[in-house]
Every structure is written in C-alpha cells, then in structure tokens.
Protein backbone atom coordinates (compact mmCIF):
# COMPACT_ATOMS: atom_id res chain seq x y z
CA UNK A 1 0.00 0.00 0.00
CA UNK A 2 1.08 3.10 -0.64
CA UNK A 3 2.44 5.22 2.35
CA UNK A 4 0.52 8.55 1.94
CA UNK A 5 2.25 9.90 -0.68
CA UNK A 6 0.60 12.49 -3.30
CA UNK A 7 1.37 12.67 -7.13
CA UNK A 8 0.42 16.61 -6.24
CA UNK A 9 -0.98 19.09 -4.00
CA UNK A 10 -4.64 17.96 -5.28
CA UNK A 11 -4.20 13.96 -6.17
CA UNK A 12 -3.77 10.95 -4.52
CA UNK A 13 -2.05 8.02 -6.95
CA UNK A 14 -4.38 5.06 -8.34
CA UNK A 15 -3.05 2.51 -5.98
CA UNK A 16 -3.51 4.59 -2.78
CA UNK A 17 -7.32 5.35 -3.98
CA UNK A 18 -7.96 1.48 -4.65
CA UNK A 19 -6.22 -0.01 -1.74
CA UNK A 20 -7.65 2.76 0.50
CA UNK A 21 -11.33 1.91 -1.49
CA UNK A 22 -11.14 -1.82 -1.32
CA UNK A 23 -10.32 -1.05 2.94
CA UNK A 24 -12.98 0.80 3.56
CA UNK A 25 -15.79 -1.50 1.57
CA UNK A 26 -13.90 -4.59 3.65
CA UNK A 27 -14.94 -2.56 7.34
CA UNK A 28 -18.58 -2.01 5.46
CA UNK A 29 -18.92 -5.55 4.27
CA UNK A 30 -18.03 -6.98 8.16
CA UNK A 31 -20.55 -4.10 10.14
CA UNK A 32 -23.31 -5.04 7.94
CA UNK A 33 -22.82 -8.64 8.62
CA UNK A 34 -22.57 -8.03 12.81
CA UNK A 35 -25.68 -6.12 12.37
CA UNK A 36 -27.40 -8.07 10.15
CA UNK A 37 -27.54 -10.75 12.24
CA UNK A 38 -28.14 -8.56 16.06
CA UNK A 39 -32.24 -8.01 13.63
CA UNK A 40 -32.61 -11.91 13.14
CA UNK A 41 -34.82 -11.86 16.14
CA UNK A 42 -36.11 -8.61 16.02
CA UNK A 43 -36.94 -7.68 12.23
CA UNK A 44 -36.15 -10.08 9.65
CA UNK A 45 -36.67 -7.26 7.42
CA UNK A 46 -33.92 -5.60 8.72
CA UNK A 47 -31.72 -8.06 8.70
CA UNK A 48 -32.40 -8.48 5.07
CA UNK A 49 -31.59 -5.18 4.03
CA UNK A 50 -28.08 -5.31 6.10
CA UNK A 51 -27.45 -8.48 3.93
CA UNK A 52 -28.00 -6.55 1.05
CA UNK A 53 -25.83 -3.66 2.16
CA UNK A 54 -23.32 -6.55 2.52
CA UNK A 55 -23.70 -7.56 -1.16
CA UNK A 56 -23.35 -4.38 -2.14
CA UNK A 57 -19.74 -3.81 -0.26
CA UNK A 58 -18.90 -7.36 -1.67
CA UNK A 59 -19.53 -6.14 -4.88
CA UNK A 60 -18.10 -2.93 -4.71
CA UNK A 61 -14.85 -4.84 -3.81
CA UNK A 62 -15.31 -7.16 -6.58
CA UNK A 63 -15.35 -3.45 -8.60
CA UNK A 64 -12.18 -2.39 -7.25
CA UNK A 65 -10.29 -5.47 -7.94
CA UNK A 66 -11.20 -5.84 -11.95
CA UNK A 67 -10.47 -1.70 -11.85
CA UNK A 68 -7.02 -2.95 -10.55
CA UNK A 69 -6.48 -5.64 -13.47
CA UNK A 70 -7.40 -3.38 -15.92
CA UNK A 71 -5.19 -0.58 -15.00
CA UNK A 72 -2.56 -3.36 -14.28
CA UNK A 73 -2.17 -2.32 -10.78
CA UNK A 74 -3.46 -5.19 -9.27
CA UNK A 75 -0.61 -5.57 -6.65
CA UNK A 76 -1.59 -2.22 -5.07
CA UNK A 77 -4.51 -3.92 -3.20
CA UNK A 78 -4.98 -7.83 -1.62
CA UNK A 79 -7.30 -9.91 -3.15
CA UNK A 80 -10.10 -10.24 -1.05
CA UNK A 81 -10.48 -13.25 1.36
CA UNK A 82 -13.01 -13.25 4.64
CA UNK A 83 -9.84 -13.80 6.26
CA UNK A 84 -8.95 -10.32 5.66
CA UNK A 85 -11.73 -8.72 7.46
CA UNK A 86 -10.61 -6.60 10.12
CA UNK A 87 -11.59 -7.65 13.57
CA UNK A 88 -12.97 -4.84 15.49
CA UNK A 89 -14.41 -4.32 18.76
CA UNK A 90 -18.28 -4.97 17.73
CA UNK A 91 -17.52 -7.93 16.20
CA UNK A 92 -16.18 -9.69 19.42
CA UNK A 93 -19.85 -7.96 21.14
CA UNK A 94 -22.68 -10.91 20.66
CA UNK A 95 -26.09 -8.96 21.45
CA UNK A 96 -29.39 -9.59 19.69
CA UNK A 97 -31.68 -6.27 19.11
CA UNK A 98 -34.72 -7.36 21.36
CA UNK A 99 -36.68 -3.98 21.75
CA UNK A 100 -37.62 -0.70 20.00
CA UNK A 101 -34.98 1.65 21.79
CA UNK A 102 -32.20 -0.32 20.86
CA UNK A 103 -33.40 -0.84 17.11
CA UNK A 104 -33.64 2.71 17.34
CA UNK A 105 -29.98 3.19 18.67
CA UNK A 106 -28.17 0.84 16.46
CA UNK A 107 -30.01 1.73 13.48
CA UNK A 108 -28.57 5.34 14.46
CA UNK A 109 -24.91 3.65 14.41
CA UNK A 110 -25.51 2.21 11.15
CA UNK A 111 -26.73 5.68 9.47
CA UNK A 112 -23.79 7.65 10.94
CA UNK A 113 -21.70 5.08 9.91
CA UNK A 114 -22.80 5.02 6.21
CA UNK A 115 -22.98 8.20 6.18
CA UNK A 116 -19.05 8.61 6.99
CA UNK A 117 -18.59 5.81 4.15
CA UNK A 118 -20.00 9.05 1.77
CA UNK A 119 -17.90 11.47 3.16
CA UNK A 120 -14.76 9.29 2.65
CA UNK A 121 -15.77 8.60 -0.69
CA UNK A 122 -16.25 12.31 -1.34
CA UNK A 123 -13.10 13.18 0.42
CA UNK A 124 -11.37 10.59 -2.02
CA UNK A 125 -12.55 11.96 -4.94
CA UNK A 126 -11.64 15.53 -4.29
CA UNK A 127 -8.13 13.99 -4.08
CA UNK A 128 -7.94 11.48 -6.82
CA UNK A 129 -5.59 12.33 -9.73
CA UNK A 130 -6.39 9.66 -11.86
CA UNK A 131 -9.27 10.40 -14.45
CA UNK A 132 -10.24 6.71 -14.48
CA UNK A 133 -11.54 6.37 -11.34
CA UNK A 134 -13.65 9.25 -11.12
CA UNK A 135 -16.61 7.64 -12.17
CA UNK A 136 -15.74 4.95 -9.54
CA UNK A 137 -16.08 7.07 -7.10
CA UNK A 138 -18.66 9.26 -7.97
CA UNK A 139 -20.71 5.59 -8.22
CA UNK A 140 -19.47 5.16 -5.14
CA UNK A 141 -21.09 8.34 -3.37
CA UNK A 142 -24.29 7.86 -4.94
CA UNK A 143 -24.79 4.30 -3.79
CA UNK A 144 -23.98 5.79 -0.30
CA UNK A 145 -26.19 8.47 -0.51
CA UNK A 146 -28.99 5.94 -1.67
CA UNK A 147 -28.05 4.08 1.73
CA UNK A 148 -28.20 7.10 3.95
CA UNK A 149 -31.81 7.82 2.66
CA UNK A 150 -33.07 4.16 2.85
CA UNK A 151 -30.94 3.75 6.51
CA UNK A 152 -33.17 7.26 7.16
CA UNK A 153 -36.45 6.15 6.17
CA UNK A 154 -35.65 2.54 8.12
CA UNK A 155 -34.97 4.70 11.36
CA UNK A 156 -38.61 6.44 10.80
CA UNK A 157 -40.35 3.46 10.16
CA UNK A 158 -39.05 1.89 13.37
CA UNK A 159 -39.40 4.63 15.47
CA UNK A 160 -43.26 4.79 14.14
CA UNK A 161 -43.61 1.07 14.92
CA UNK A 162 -42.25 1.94 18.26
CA UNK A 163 -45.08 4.43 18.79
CA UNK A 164 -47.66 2.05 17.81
CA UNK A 165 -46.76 -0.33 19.98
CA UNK A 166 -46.40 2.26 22.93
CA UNK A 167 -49.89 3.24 22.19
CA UNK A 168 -51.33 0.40 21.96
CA UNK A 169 -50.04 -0.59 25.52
CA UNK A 170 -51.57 2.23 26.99
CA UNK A 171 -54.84 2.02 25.61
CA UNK A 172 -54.68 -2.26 26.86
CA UNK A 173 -54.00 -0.73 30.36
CA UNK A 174 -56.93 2.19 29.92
CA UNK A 175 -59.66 -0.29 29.18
C-alpha cells in the first residue's frame, strides 16, 4: 500500500485510492454482517436489508479489484479473502436487538456510519488524480447516498412502529 504519498498538492495516486477503497468497503462488508444478524430476532426485514448492504460492499470490492487488473495495478490492493476482514471491537460484542430503543440506537450507528462511508468517498474523490476512477467514485457516493436515505427512512419506520406499539399498551391498560 502506498504510504501517503501524493502525485500533487490535489491527487492521490491510483493505488492509494484502490487499496484505500477496497479497505474501507472490507470494514462495510463486516458491520453489515454483525448487524445483520443482532435483527434476526427482532426484524427479519432488517436483517435483510443489512445483507444486502453486505452484497453491495462485496460487490463494490469485486469493482475495485477488476479496476485494478485493468489498470494493471493489481498488486496495489490484496485480493479479497473473509480472512482479511478486520476484527474490530463490535464484532467480538454478541447482542441480539430485542426492543424498540435499541433498534432505534443501532439503526442510528448504522446511518452515521454510512454516512461517513460518503464522506470518505467524497473526500477521495476531491483527491484522486487519476481520471479513471472518477466515475468509480462518484458511483461510489451515490450508492452511499442511496443508503443514507433508505438507513433514514428505516430509522422512521421503526421509530413509528415503536409508537404504535407504545400506544397500543396504553390504551390495553386504559380499558
């Protein structure tokens, strides 16, 4: 991997965008799986859309690494292997989502943390000097965005659900 270095005062070179791409899309991939599987016993629905999400940062690395091949710079990132998921501290955590506030709360972690996946892409782009990856990139930040406002509309519909059931509790102690 390449150390930092820029090819100017605006660009980044190809290798440090893919092999700093192909980290960041490895982190997604692994969250999405922890989390997909805390909503098995909440909200299968959920949990289907974080294995989607999951897809979507496998395939995203499957992007990178024919990007690579074509621009012959295929040694500037590691083929992909589960092995070389990162272990972090939530994946060692083992904790099932069992009510509406904590939906709520990790459903918060997951937005803010696709949402910092579109910054970094944004930031990455503002820095890239290579021309060919631009579109990469900008594909990049508009699948993210498309998360954020699905993760946002998730949020609302759980937090409504929430409410229902709240309200339906009081009125079954009312009457």
């Amino acid at each position: 991997m390449i150390s930092g270095k820029k090819l100017s005062n605006k660009g980044y070179f190809a290798e440090e965008v893919l092999a700093k791409s192909q980290l960041k899309e490895i982190e997604r991939m692994s969250f999405y799986q922890n989390i997909m599987l805390a909503f098995l016993p909440f909200n299968i629905g959920i949990s289907r859309l974080m294995k989607e999400l999951e897809k979507e940062s496998d395939a995203r690395i499957n992007r990178l690494e024919e990007i690579a091949m074509s621009l012959q710079l295929s040694e500037a990132i590691a083929p992909f292997t589960r092995k070389t998921i990162p272990e972090k501290p939530y994946d060692r955590r083992h904790f099932f989502v069992i009510h509406t506030t904590m939906a709520m709360d990790i459903l918060e972690q997951v937005w803010q943390h696709e949402y910092r996946a579109q910054c970094f892409y944004e930031w990455l782009k503002a820095g890239n000097a290579t021309a060919g990856l631009d579109r990469l990139l900008a594909d990049f930040i508009r699948q993210a965005r498309n998360q954020v406002h699905i993760l946002q509309d998730i949020k609302a519909e759980v937090f409504l659900q929430g409410q229902c059931r709240r309200d339906q509790g009081m009125l079954k102690r009312i009457s």
